[in-house]
Protein backbone atom coordinates (compact mmCIF):
# COMPACT_ATOMS: atom_id res chain seq x y z
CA UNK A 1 115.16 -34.23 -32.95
CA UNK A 2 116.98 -31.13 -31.63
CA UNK A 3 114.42 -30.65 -28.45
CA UNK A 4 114.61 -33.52 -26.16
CA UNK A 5 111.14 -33.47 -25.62
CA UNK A 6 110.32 -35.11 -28.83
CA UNK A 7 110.44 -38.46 -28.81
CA UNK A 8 110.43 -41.24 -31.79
CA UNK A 9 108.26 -44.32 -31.79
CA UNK A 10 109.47 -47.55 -33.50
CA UNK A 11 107.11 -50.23 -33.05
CA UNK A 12 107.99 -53.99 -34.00
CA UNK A 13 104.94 -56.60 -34.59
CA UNK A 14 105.29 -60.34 -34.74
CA UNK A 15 109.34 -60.04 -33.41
CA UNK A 16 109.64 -63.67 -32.52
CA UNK A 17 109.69 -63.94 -36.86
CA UNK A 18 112.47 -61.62 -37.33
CA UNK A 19 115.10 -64.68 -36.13
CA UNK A 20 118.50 -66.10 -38.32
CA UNK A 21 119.28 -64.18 -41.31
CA UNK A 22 116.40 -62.29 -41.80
CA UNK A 23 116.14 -61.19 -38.47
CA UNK A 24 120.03 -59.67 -38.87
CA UNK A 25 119.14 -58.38 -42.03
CA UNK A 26 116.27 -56.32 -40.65
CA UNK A 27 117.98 -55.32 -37.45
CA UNK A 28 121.02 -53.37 -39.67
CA UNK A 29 117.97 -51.88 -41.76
CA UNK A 30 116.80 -50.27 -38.12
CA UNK A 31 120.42 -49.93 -37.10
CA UNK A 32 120.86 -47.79 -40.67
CA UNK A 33 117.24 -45.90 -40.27
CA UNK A 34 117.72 -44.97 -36.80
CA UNK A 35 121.59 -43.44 -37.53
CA UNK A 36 119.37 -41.46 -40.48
CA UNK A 37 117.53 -40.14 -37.74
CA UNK A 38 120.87 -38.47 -35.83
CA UNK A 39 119.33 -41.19 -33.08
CA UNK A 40 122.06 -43.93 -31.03
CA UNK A 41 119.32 -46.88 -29.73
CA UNK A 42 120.24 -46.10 -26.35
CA UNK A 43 118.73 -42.59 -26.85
CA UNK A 44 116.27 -41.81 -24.32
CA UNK A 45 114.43 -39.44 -27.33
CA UNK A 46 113.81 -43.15 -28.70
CA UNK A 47 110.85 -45.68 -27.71
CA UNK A 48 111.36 -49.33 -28.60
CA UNK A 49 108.08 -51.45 -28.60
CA UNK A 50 108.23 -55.12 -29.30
CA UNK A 51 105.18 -57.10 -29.43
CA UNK A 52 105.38 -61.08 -29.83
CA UNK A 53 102.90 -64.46 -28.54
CA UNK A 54 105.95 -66.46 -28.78
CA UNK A 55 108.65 -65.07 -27.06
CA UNK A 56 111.11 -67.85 -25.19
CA UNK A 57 112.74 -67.08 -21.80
CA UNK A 58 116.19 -65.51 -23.40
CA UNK A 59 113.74 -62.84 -25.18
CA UNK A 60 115.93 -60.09 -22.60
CA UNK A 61 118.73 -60.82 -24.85
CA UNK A 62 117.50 -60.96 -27.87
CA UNK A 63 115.70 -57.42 -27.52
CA UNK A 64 119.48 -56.62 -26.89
CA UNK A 65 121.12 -58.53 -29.94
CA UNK A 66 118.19 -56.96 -32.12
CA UNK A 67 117.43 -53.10 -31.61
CA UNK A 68 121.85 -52.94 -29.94
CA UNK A 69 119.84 -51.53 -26.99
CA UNK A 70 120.99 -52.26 -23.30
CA UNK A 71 118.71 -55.25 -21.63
CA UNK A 72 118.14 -53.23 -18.81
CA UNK A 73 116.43 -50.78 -20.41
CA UNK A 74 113.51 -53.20 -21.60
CA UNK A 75 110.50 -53.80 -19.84
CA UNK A 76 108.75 -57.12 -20.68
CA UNK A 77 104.82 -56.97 -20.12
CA UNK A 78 103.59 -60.12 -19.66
CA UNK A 79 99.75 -61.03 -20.16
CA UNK A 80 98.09 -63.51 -18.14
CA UNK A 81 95.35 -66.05 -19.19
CA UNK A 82 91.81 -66.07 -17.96
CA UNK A 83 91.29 -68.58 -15.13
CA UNK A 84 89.06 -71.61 -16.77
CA UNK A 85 86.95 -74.21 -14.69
CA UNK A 86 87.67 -77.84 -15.74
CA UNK A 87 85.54 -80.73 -16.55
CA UNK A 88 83.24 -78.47 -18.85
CA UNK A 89 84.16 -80.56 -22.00
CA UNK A 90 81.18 -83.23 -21.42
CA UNK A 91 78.58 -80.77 -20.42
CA UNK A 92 79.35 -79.43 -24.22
CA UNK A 93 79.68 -82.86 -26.08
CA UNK A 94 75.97 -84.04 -24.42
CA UNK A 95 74.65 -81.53 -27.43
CA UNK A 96 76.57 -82.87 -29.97
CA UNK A 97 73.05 -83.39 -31.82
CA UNK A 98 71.58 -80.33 -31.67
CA UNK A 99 74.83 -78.97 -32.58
CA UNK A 100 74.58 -80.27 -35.98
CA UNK A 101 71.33 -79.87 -36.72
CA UNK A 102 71.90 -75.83 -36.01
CA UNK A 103 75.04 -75.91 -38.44
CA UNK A 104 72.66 -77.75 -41.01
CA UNK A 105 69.59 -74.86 -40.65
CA UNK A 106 71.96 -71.73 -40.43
CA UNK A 107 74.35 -72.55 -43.59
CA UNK A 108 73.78 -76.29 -45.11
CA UNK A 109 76.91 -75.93 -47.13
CA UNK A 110 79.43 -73.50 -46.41
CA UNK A 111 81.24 -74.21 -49.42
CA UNK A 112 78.84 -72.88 -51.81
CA UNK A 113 79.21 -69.17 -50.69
CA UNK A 114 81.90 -67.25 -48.53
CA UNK A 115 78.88 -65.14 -48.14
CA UNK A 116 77.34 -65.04 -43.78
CA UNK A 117 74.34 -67.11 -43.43
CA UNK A 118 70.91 -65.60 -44.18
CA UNK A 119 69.34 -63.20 -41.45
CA UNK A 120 66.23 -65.80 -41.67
CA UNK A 121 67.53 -68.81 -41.27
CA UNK A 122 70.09 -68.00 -38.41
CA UNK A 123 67.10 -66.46 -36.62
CA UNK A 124 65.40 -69.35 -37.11
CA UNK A 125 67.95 -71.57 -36.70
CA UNK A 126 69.53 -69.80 -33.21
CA UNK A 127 65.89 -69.88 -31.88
CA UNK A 128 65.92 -73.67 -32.14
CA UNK A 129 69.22 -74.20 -30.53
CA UNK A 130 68.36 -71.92 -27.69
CA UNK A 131 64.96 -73.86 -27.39
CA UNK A 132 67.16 -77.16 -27.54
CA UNK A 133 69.93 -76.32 -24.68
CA UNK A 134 66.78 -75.29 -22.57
CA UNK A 135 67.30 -71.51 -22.93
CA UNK A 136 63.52 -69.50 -23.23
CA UNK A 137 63.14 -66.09 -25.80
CA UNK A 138 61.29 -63.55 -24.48
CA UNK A 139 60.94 -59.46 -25.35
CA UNK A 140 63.79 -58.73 -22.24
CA UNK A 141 65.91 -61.71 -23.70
CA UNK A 142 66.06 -61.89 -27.69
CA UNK A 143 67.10 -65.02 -29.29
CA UNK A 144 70.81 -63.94 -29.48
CA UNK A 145 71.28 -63.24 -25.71
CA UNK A 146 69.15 -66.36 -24.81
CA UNK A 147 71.67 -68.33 -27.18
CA UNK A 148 74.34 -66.38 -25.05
CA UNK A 149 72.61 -67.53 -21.52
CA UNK A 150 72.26 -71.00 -22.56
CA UNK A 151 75.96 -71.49 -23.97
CA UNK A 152 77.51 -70.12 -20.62
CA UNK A 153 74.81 -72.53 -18.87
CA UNK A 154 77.12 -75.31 -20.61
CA UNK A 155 80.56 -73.47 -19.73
CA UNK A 156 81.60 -73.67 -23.23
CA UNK A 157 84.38 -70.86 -23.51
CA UNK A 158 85.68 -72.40 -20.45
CA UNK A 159 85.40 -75.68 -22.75
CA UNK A 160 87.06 -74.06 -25.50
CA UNK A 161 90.20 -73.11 -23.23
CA UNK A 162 90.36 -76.36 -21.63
CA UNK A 163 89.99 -78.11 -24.99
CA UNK A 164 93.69 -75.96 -26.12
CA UNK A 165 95.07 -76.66 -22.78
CA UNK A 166 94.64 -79.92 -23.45
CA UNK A 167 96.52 -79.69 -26.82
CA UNK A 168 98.84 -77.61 -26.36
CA UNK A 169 99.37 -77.42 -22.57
CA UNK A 170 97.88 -73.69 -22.38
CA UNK A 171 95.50 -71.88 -23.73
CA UNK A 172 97.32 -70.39 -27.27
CA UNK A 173 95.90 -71.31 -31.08
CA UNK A 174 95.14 -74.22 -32.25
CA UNK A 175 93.65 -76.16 -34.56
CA UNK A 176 90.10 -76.59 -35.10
CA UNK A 177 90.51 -80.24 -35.54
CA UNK A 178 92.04 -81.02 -32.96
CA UNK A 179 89.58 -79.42 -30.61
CA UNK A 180 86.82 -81.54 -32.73
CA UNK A 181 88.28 -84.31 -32.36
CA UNK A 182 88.57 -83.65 -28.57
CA UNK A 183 84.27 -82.22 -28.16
CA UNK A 184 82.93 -84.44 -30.47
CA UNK A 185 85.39 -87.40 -30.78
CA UNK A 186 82.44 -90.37 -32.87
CA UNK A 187 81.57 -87.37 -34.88
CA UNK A 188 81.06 -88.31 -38.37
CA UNK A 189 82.77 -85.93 -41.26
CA UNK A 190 81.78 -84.85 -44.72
CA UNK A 191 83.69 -85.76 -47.64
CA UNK A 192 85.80 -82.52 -48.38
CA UNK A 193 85.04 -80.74 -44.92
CA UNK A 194 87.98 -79.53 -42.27
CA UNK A 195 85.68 -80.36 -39.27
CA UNK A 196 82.33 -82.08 -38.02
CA UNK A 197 78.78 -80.58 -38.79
CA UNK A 198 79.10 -80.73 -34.77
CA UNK A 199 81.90 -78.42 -34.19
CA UNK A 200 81.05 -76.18 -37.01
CA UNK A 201 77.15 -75.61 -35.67
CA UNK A 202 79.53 -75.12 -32.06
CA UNK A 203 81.38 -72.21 -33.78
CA UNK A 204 78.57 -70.76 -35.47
CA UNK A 205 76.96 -70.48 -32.06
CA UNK A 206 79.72 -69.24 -30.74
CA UNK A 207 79.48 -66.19 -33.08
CA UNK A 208 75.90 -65.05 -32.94
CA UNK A 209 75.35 -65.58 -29.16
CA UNK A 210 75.49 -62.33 -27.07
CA UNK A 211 75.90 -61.86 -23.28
CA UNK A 212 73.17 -59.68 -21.46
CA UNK A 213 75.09 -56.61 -21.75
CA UNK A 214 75.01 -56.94 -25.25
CA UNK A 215 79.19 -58.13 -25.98
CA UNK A 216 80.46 -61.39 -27.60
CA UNK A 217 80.94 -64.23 -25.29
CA UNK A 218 84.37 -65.12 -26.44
CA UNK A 219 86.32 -63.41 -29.14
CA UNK A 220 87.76 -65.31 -31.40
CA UNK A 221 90.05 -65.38 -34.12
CA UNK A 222 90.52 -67.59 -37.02
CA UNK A 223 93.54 -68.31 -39.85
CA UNK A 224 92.95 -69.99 -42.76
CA UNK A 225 95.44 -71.47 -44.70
CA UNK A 226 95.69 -72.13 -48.28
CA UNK A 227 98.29 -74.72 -49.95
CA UNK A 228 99.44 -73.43 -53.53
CA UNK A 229 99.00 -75.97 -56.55
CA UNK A 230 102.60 -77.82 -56.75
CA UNK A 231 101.44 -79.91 -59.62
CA UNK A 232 98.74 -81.99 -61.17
CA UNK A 233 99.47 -85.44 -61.74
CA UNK A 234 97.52 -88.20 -63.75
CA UNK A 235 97.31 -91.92 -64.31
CA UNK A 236 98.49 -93.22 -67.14
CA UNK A 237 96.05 -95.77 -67.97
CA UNK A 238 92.93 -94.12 -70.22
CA UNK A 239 90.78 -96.80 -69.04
CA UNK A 240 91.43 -96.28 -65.13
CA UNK A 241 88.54 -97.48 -63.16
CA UNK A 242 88.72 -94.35 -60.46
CA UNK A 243 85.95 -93.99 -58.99
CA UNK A 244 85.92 -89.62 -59.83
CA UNK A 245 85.91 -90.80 -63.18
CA UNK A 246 83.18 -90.45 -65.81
CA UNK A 247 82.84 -94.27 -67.26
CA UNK A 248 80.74 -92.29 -69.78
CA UNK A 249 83.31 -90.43 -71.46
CA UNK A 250 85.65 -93.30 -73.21
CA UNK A 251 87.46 -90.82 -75.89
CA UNK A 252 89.92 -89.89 -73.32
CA UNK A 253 93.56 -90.07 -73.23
CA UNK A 254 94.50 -90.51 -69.66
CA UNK A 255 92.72 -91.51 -66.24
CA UNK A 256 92.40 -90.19 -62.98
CA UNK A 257 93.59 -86.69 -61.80
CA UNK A 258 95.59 -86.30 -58.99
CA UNK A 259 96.05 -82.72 -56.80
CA UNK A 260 98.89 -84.43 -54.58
CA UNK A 261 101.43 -86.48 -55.79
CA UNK A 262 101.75 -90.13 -56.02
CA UNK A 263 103.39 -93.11 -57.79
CA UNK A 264 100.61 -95.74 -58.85
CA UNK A 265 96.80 -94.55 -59.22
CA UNK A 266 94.00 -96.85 -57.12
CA UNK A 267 93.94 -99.06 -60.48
CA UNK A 268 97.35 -99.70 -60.21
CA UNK A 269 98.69 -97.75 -63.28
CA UNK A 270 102.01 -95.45 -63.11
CA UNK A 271 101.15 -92.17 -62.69
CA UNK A 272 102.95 -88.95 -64.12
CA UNK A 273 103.37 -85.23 -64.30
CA UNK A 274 100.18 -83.69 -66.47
CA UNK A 275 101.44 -81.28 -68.68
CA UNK A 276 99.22 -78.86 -70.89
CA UNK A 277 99.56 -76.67 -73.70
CA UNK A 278 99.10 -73.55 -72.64
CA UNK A 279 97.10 -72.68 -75.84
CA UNK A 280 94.75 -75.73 -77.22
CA UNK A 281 94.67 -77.50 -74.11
CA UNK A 282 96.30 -80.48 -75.71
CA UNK A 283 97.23 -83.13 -72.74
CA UNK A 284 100.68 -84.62 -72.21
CA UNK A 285 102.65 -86.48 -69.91
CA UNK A 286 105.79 -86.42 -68.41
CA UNK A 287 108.23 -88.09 -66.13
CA UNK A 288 111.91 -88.82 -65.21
CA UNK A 289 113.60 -90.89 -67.00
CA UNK A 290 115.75 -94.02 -65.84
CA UNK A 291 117.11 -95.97 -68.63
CA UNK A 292 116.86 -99.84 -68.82
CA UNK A 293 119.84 -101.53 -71.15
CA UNK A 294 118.69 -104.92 -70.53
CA UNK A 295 115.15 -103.99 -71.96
CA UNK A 296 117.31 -102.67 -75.06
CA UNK A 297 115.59 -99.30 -76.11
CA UNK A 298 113.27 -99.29 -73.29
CA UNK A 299 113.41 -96.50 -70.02
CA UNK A 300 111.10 -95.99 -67.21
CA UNK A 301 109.05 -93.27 -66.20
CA UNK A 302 108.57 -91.82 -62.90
CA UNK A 303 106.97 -88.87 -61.37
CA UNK A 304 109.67 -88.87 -58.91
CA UNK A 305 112.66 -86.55 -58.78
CA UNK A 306 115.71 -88.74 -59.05
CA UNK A 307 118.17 -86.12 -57.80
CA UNK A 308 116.59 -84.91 -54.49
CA UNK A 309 119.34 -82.84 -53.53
CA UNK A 310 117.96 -80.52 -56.06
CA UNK A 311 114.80 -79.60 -54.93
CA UNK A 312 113.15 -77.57 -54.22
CA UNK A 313 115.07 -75.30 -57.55
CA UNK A 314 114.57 -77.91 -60.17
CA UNK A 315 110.52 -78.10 -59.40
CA UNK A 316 109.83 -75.66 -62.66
CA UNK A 317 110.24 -76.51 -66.47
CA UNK A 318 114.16 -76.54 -66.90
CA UNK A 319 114.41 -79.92 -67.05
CA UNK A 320 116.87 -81.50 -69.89
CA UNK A 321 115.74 -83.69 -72.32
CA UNK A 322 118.32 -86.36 -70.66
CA UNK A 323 116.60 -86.52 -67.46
CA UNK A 324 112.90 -85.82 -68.39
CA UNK A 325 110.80 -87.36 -71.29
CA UNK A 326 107.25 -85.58 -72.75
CA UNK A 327 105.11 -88.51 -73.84
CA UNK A 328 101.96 -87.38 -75.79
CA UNK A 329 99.57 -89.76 -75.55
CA UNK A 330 96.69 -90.60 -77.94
CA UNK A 331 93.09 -91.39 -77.73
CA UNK A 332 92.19 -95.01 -77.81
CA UNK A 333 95.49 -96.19 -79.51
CA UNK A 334 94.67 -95.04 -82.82
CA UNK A 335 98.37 -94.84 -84.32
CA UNK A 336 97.96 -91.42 -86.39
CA UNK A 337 101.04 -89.03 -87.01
CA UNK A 338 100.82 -85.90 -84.95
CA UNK A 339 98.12 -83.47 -86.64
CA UNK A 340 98.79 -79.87 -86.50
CA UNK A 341 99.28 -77.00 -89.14
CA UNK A 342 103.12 -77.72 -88.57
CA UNK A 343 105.53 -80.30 -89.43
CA UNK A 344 106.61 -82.50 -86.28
CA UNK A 345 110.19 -82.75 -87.85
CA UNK A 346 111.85 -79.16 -87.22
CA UNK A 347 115.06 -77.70 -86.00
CA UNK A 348 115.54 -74.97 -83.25
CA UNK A 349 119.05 -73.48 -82.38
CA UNK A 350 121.07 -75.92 -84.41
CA UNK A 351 119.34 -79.15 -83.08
CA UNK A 352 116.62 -81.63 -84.93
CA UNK A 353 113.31 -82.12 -82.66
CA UNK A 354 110.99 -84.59 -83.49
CA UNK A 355 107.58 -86.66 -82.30
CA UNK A 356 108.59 -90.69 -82.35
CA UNK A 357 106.30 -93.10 -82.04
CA UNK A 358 106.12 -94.86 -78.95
CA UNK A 359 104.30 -97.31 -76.55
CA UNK A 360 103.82 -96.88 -72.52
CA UNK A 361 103.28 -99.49 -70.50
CA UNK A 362 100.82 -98.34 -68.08
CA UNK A 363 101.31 -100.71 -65.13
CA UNK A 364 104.85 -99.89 -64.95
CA UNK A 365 105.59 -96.56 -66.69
CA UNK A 366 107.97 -98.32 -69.32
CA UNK A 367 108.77 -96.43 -72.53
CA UNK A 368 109.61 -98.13 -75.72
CA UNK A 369 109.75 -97.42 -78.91
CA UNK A 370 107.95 -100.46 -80.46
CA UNK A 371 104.95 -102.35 -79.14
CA UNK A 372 105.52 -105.29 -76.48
CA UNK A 373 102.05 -106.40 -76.10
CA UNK A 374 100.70 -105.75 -72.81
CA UNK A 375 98.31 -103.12 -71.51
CA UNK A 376 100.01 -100.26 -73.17
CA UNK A 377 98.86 -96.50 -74.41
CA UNK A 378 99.90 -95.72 -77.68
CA UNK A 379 101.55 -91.92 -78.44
CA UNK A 380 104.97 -89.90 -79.28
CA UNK A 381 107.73 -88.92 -76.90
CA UNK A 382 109.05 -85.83 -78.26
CA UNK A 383 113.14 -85.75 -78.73
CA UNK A 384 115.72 -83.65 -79.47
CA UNK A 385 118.99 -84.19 -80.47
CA UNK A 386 120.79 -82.60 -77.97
CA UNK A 387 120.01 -84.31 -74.79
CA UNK A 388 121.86 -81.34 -72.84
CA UNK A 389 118.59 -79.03 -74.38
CA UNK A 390 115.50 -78.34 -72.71
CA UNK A 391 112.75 -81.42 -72.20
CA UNK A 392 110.01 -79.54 -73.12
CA UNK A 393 109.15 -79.40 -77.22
CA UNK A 394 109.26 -75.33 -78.43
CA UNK A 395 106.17 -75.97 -80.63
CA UNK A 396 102.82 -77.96 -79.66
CA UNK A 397 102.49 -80.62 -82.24
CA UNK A 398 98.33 -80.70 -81.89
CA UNK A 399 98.17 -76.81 -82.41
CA UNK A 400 101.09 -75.37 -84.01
CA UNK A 401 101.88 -72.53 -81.68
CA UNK A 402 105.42 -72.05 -82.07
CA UNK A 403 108.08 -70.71 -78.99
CA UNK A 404 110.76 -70.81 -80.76
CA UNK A 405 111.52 -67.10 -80.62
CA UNK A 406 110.39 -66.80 -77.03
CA UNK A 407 113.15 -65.82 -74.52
CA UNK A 408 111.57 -66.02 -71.12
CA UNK A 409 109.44 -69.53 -71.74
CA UNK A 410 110.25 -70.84 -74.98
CA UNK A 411 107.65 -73.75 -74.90
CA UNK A 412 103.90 -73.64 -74.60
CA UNK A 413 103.75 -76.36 -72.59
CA UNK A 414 103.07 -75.93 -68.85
CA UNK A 415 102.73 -77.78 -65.33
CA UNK A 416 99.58 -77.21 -63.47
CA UNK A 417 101.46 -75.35 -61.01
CA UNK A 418 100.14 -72.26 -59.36
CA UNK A 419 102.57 -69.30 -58.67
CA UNK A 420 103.01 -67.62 -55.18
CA UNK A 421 102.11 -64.56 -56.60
CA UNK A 422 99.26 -65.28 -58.49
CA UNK A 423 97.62 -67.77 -55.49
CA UNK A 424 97.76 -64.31 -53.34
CA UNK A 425 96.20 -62.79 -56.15
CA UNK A 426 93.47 -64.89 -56.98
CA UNK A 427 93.04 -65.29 -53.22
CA UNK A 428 93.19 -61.74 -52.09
CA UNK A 429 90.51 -60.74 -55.33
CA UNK A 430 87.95 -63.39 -54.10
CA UNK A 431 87.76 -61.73 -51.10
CA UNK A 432 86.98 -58.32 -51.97
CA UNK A 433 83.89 -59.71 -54.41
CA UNK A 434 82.79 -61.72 -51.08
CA UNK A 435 82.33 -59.26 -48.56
CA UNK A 436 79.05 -58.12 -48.90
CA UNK A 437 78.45 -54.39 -49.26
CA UNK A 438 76.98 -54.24 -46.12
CA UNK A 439 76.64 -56.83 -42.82
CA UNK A 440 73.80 -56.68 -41.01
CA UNK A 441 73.02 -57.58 -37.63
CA UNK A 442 72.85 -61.39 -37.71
CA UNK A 443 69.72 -61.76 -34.55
């Protein structure tokens, strides 16, 4: 950096997330890199560029605090929005119908594919919405641009700003729901679907209409989401009357599934953590346990964390066997030992496990160890004689496999839980096998 002529670029993205800790972590990083370089951040052989949506009105002195650079020698840039008309929002809601009936022509089910819509039915299906919001095709105006012509007729990406003013005060993201709810308020929604079949036809629209000169009408850009897999949780009752379940199948063990959790199922049965083996497939369930002295050797069973102040660290499988129980449940009541290739009664580090027969009381997630008589499901709690000791059983009783030696997870059991890393994984692979090897024009 010897001739003062060169000059060295640092460029920050996103700075409004480098705040609290993390943000002081990363500004000694720069603080470390830049004295690497021979350079002090006041160096005028040094450009600082910040870029940030969500900058507050001290962001003078935090550009200070964070690159140790005088305020002075910022310069904020400040974009301003596009000037919107108002009152556009009913002209767009009038063709609520013909809205949906384009989302329904283009792509009936989105869900089936991540895949665009096919080239012949968006033609097909952008002709007949042009047609519909009074917009003629010709050879000087191709069904695209005439989609483009009609959809400024109806002001809609003035619409579309007004809608996020109206949300959020000005025009900045947010969510599509909200901005269905606000276009197409009596709009009726599909089981499973984020939005209308009017306000998804709306952004489909919005993506394959042109303007004259040939550019999108409105740029825009979406984020999806995605929620990892905390848990699965079931009901407790095999005969559950939920109506996702298959009255068919009768040989079953529990009832309904759950992907969110919850304390009673629609039946009104407990319902508890499902557990798996990791290897047959063998179901179990488990739950905190809260023991009841008046009910003698009774304890209840819970899917809820007694000890909240420990979350979110104890959401994993180190649970003791004093806090958690491992009920396996069997199919129909039929009181049969535990099958296997392996002897339920075994020892592991000095301590005696075993499978003890035992009774839950599926209306209130009671455990006992003999039968009371009410609606009950019949199974074995697994136990180990050193209640300090892990919850979860070393060896499946069903198919053998045996943990015992293991050092990182010594039981086979496992929470339908999703890792972070493996979500992005999974998530980031589907992706790649989506996009199609090439996209054609869509009109």
């Amino acid at each position: 950096m010897g001739d003062q002529k060169n000059v060295f670029t640092l460029v920050v993205d996103e700075l409004h997330s480098y705040r609290g800790t993390v943000g002081t972590e990363v500004g000694y990083i720069l603080r470390l890199f830049l004295e690497r370089l021979g350079l002090h951040p006041d160096s005028n052989q040094l450009r600082l560029i910040a870029t940030s949506a969500s900058m507050d009105s001290d962001s003078e002195k935090f550009l200070e605090e964070f690159f140790g650079r005088s305020r002075d020698r910022f310069s904020l840039i400040s974009g301003i929005p596009l000037p919107h008309k108002t009152g556009q929002i009913p002209k767009v809601s009038r063709y609520a119908e013909p809205f949906a009936k384009f989302a329904q022509t283009a792509q009936s089910d989105p869900t089936l594919t991540m895949q665009p819509p096919k080239e012949e039915d968006l033609i097909i299906a952008v002709t007949n919405l042009a047609g519909d919001l009074g917009e003629e095709i010709s050879d000087n105006k191709p069904a695209e641009k005439a989609l483009g012509s009609a959809l400024e007729a109806i002001g809609l990406c003035d619409a579309i700003r007004e809608g996020c003013e109206i949300v959020n005060g000005s025009v900045r993201a947010t969510k599509v729901t909200d901005l269905d709810n606000i276009f197409f308020p009596e709009a009726n929604k599909i089981d499973g679907r984020v939005v209308s079949e009017e306000m998804r036809g709306l952004l489909i629209a919005l993506a394959c209409s042109k303007e004259m000169n040939g550019n999108s009408m409105m740029p825009v850009r979406g984020h999806l989401f995605f929620h990892n897999i905390q848990n699965i949780w079931a009901c407790t009752n095999p005969h559950c009357d939920h109506s996702n379940i298959s009255h068919n199948q009768i040989d079953r063990p529990i009832g309904a599934l759950y992907g969110y959790h919850r304390v009673t199922c629609t039946c009104g049965s407990k319902v508890l953590d499902l557990l798996v083996c990791s290897v047959c497939g063998e179901v179990f369930l488990g739950g905190y346990r809260t023991h009841l002295p008046e009910r003698g050797s009774g304890e209840f069973l819970s899917s809820d964390l007694p000890n909240i102040e420990s979350l979110p660290d104890n959401i994993s499988s180190n649970q003791s066997h004093e806090e958690y129980a491992v009920f396996w449940p069997t199919i129909n009541g039929i009181p049969v030992a535990p099958e296997g290739n392996l002897n339920p009664k075994y020892t592991w580090k000095g301590a005696d496990c075993d499978w003890r027969e035992a009774w839950l009381e599926t209306s209130t997630g009671i455990l006992r160890r003999r039968q009371d008589g009410g609606v009950e499901t019949h199974g074995w709690v697994y136990t180990i004689s050193d209640n300090s000791r892990t919850a979860f059983p070393p060896v499946c009783p069903r198919c053998g496999v045996d943990q015992r030696r293991a050092k990182s997870f010594p039981t086979p059991l496992r929470h339908q839980r999703t890792g972070f890393q493996r979500a992005s994984q999974v998530l980031a692979s589907t992706l790649v096998r989506e996009i199609p090897d090439h996209i054609s024009r869509v009109c």
